[in-house]
Protein backbone atom coordinates (compact mmCIF):
# COMPACT_ATOMS: atom_id res chain seq x y z
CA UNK A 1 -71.76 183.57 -143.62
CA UNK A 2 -71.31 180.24 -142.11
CA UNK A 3 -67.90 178.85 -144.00
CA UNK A 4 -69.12 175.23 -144.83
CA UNK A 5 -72.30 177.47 -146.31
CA UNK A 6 -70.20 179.42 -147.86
CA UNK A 7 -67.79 176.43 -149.57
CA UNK A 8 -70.92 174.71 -150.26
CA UNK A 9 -72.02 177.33 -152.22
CA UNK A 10 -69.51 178.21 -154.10
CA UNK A 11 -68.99 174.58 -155.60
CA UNK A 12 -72.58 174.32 -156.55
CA UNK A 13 -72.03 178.19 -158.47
CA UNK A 14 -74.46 179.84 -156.26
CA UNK A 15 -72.48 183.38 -155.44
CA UNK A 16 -73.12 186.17 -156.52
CA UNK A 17 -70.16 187.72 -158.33
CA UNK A 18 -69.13 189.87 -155.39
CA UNK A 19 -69.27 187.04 -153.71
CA UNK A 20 -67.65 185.16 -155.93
CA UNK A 21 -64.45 187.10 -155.48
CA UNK A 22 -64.45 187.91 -152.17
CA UNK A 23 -64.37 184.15 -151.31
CA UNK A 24 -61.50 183.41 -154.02
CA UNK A 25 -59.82 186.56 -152.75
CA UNK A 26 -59.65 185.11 -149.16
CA UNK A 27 -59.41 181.66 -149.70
CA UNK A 28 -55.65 181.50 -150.27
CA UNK A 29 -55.42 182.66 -146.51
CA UNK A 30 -57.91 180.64 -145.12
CA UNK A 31 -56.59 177.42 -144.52
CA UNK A 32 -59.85 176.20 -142.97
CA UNK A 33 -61.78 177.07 -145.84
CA UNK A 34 -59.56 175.61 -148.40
CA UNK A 35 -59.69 172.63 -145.90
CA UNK A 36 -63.42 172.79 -146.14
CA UNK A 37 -63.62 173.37 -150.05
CA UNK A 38 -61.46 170.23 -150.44
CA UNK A 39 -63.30 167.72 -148.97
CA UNK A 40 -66.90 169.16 -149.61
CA UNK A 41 -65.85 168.97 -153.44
CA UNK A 42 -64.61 165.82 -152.88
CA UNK A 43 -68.53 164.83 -151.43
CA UNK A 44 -69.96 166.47 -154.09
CA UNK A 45 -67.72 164.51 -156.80
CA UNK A 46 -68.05 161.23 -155.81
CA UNK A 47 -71.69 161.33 -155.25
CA UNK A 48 -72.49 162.85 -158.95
CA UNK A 49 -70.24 159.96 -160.10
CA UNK A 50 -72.29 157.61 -158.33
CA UNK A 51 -75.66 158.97 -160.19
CA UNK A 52 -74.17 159.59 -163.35
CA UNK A 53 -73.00 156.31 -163.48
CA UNK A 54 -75.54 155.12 -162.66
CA UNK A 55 -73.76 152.62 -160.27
CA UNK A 56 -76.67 152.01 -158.19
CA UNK A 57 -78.54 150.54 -161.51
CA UNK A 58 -81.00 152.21 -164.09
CA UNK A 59 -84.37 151.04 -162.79
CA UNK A 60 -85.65 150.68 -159.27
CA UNK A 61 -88.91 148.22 -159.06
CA UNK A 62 -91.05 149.11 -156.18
CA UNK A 63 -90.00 145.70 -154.24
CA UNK A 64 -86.69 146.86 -153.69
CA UNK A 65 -86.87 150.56 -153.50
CA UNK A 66 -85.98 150.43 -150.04
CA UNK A 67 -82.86 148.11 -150.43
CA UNK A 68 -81.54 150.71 -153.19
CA UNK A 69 -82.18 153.90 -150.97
CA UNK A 70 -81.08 152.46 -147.66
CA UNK A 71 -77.68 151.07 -149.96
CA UNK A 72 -77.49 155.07 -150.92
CA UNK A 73 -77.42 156.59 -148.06
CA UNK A 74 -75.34 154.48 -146.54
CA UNK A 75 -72.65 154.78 -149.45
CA UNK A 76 -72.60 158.50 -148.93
CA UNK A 77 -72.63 158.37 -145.08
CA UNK A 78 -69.61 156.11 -145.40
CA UNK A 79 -68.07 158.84 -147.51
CA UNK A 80 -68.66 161.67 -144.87
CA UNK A 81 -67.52 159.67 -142.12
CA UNK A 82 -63.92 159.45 -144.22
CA UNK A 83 -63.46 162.67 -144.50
CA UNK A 84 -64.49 163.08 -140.66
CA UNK A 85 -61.74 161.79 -139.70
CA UNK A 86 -59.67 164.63 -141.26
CA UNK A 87 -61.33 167.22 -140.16
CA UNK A 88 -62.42 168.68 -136.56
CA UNK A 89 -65.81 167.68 -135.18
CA UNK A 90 -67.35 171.10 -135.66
CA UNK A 91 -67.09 171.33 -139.31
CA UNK A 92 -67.87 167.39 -139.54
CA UNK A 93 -71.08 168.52 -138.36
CA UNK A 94 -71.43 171.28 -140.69
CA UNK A 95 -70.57 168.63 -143.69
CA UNK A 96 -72.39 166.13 -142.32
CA UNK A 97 -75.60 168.48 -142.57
CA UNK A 98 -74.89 169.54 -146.25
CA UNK A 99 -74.45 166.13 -147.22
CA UNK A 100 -77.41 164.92 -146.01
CA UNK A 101 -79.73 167.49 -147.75
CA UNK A 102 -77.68 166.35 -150.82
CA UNK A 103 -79.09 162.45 -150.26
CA UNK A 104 -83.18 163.44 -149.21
CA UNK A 105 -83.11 165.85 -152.25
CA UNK A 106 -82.42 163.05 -154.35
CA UNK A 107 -83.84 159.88 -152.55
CA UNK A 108 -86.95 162.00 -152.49
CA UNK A 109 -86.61 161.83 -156.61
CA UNK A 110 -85.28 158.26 -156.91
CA UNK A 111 -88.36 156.25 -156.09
CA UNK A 112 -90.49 157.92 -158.78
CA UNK A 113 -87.89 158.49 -161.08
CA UNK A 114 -88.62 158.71 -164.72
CA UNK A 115 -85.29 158.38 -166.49
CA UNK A 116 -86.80 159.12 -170.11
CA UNK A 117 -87.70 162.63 -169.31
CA UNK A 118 -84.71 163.67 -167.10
CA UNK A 119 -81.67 165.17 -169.11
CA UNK A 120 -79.04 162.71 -169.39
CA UNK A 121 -75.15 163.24 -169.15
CA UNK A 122 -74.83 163.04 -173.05
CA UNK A 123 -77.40 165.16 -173.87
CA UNK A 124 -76.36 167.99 -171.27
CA UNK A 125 -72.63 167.14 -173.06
CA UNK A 126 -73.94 167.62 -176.43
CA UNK A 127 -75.92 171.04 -175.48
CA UNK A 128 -72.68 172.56 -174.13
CA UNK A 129 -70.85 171.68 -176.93
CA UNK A 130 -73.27 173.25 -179.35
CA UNK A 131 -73.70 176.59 -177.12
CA UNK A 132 -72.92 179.95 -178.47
CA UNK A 133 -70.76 180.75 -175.50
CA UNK A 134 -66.85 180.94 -174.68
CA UNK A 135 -65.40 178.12 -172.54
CA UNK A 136 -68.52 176.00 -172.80
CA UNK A 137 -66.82 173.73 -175.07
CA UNK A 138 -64.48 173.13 -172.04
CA UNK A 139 -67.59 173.01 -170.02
CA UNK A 140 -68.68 170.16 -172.03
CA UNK A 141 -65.61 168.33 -171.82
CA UNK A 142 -65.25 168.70 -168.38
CA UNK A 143 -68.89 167.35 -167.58
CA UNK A 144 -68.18 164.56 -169.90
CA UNK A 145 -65.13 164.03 -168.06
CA UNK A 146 -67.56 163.34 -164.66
CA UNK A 147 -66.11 166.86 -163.23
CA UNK A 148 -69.09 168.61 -162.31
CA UNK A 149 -68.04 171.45 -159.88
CA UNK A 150 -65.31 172.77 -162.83
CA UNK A 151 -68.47 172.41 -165.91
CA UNK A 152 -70.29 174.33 -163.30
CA UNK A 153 -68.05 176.76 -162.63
CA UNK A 154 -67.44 178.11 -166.00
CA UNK A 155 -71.10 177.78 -166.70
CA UNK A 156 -71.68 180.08 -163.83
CA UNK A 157 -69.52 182.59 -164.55
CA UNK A 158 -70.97 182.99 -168.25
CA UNK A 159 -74.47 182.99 -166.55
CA UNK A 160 -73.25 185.88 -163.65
CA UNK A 161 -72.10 188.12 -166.13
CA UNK A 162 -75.51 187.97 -168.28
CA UNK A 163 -77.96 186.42 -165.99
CA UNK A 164 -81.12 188.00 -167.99
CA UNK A 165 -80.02 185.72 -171.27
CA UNK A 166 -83.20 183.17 -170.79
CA UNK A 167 -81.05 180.57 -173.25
CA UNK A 168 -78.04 181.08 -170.86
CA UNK A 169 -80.25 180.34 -168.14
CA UNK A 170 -81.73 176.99 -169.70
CA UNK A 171 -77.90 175.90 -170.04
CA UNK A 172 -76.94 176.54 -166.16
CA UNK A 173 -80.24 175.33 -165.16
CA UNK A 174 -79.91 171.91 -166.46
CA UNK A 175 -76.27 171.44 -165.53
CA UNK A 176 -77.73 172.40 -162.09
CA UNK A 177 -80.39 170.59 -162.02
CA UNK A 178 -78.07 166.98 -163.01
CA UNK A 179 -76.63 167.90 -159.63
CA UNK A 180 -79.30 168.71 -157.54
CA UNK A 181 -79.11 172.46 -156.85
CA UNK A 182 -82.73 172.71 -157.09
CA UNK A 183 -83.47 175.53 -155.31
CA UNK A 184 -81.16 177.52 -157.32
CA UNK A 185 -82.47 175.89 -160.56
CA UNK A 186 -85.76 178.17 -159.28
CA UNK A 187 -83.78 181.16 -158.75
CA UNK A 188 -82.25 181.18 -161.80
CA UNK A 189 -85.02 180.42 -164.24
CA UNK A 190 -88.00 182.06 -162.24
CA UNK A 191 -86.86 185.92 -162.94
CA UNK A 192 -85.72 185.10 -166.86
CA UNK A 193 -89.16 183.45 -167.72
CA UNK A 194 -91.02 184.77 -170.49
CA UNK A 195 -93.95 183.08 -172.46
CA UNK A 196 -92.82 184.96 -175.63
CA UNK A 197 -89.06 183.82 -175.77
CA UNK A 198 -88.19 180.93 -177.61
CA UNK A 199 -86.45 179.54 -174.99
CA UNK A 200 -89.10 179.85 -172.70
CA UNK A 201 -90.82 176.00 -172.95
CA UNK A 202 -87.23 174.56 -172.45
CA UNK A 203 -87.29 176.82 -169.15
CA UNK A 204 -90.78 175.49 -168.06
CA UNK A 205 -89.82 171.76 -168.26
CA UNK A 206 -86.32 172.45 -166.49
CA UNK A 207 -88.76 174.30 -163.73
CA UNK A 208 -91.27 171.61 -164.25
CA UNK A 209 -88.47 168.02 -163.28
CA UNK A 210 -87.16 170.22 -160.33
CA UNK A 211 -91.00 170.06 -158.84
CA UNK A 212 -90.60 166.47 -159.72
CA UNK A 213 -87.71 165.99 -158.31
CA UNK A 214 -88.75 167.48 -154.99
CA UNK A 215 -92.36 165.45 -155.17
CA UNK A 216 -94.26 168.67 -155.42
CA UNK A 217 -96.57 167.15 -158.78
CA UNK A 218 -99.22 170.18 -158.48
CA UNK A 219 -96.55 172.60 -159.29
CA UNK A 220 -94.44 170.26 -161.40
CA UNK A 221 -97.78 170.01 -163.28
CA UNK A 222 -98.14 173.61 -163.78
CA UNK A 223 -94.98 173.87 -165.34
CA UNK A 224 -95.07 171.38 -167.64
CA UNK A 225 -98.61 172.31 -168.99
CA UNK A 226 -96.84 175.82 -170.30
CA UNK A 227 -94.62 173.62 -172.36
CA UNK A 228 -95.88 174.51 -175.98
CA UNK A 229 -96.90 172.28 -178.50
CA UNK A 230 -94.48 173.42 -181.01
CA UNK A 231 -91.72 173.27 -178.85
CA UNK A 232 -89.14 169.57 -178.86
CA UNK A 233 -89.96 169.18 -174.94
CA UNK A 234 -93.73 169.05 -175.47
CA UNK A 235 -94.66 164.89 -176.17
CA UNK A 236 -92.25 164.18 -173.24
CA UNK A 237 -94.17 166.78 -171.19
CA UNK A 238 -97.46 165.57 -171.62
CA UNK A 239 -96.46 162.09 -170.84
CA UNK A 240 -94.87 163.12 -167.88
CA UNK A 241 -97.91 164.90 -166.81
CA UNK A 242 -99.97 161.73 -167.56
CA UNK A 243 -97.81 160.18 -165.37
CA UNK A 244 -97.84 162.50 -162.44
CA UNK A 245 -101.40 162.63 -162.76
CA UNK A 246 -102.04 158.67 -162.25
C-alpha cells in the first residue's frame, strides 16, 4: 500500500487490526513514514480545529457562500503548501491529493449545511463520557480537548476488537463522521444494521447526514425515513427530510 494511503489511514482509524500493527510495528524504522504521519496529522488537526471552531462562522447565507468556500480552501491549501516545504515533492503530491479530498468532502456539505441536525462537539463529548466502554472517558476528554486523531484512535481500537456491537458502532461512527471519514462511516455501520436493535435508528440517521453530507438526498432520504418514531433522533429526522425534500 501506497505510504501516504497508508498514514492517512491509520489517523482516520481505518486499519484493520493486522494492519493496525503491522504499520505501528514498522513505523519506528521508517523514517519516511513517521515523516509522513507527522505532517498528515498535523493537516488533519488543524483543519478539524478550523470546523470545530467554527472559525469560518456558524451560518453561511447563500450571497456569500462562495467567499466562505473559496476563504476554505485556500486556508487549507496554505497549510499543505507549509508542510511542502519540508517534505520531498513526491510525497507533497501524495498529501496534496489527500488533503484535497478532505476540503470537496466537506465544501460539498458546507453550502447546505444544517447545523441543528449535525452532532455537535459537546454532544459527541457528552456521549463518550457516558459510554459503557474502557478509555472512552479519555476519548471524551481528548475530543474535547480538539485532538481528534488520539479520540479516534482509542475509539477504534474498542470498535476493532468488537466491531459487531451496533452501539459501539453508533459511537465510532459519529466521531467519524465529525471528521469526515464518510466512506468509512458506511463501512462501519452498513454490516451492524439491524431494524430490531435499539440502536438501530441512531445508526440510520448517522448513515442518513453522511448522504447529506456527500449531497446524495435520495439515499440520505432513505435513511432517515427508517428512523423510528419512538426513537430521540426521529422529529430532527423528519425535519431534515422536509428539508431535503424542498
Amino acid at each position: 500500500m501506497d505510504k501516504v494511503l497508508l498514514a492517512a489511514r491509520y489517523v482516520e482509524g481505518d486499519l484493520t487490526d493486522v494492519e493496525c500493527n503491522e504499520f505501528e510495528s514498522i513505523l519506528p524504522y521508517d523514517k519516511e513514514l513517521q515523516q509522513l504521519l507527522q505532517y498528515y496529522k498535523q493537516i488533519n488537526f488543524t483543519f478539524s480545529s478550523k470546523i470545530f471552531n467554527n472559525e469560518f462562522g456558524s451560518t453561511i447565507g447563500d450571497k456569500n457562500v462562495n467567499n466562505v468556500l473559496s476563504h476554505e480552501q485556500s486556508y487549507v491549501m496554505e497549510e499543505a503548501v507549509k508542510i511542502s516545504k519540508k517534505i520531498n515533492f513526491k510525497l507533497f503530491l501524495g498529501l496534496t491529493a489527500l488533503v484535497l479530498v478532505v476540503v470537496f468532502l466537506w465544501v460539498a456539505w458546507k453550502p447546505g449545511t444544517y447545523p441543528k441536525y449535525q452532532f455537535s462537539n459537546e454532544a459527541i463529548v457528552k456521549s463518550l463520557e457516558l459510554a459503557p466502554y474502557p478509555g472512552f472517558k479519555e476519548a471524551a476528554i481528548a475530543f474535547d480537548d480538539g485532538q481528534y486523531y488520539e479520540a479516534k484512535q482509542i475509539i477504534a481500537k474498542a470498535y476493532r476488537q468488537n466491531p459487531d456491537d451496533i452501539r459501539l458502532a453508533n459511537y465510532y461512527a459519529m466521531t467519524l463522521l465529525a471528521t469526515d471519514c464518510n466512506e468509512t462511516v458506511k463501512d462501519v455501520l452498513a454490516p451492524v444494521y439491524n431494524q430490531s436493535s435499539q440502536y438501530a435508528s441512531l445508526s440510520a440517521y448517522i448513515m442518513g447526514l453522511t448522504y447529506v453530507k456527500e449531497g446524495n438526498h435520495k439515499t440520505a432520504m432513505e435513511w432517515l425515513g427508517r428512523v423510528k418514531k419512538a426513537a430521540p433522533e426521529y422529529n430532527s429526522s423528519q425535519e431534515l427530510m422536509s428539508v431535503l425534500s424542498n
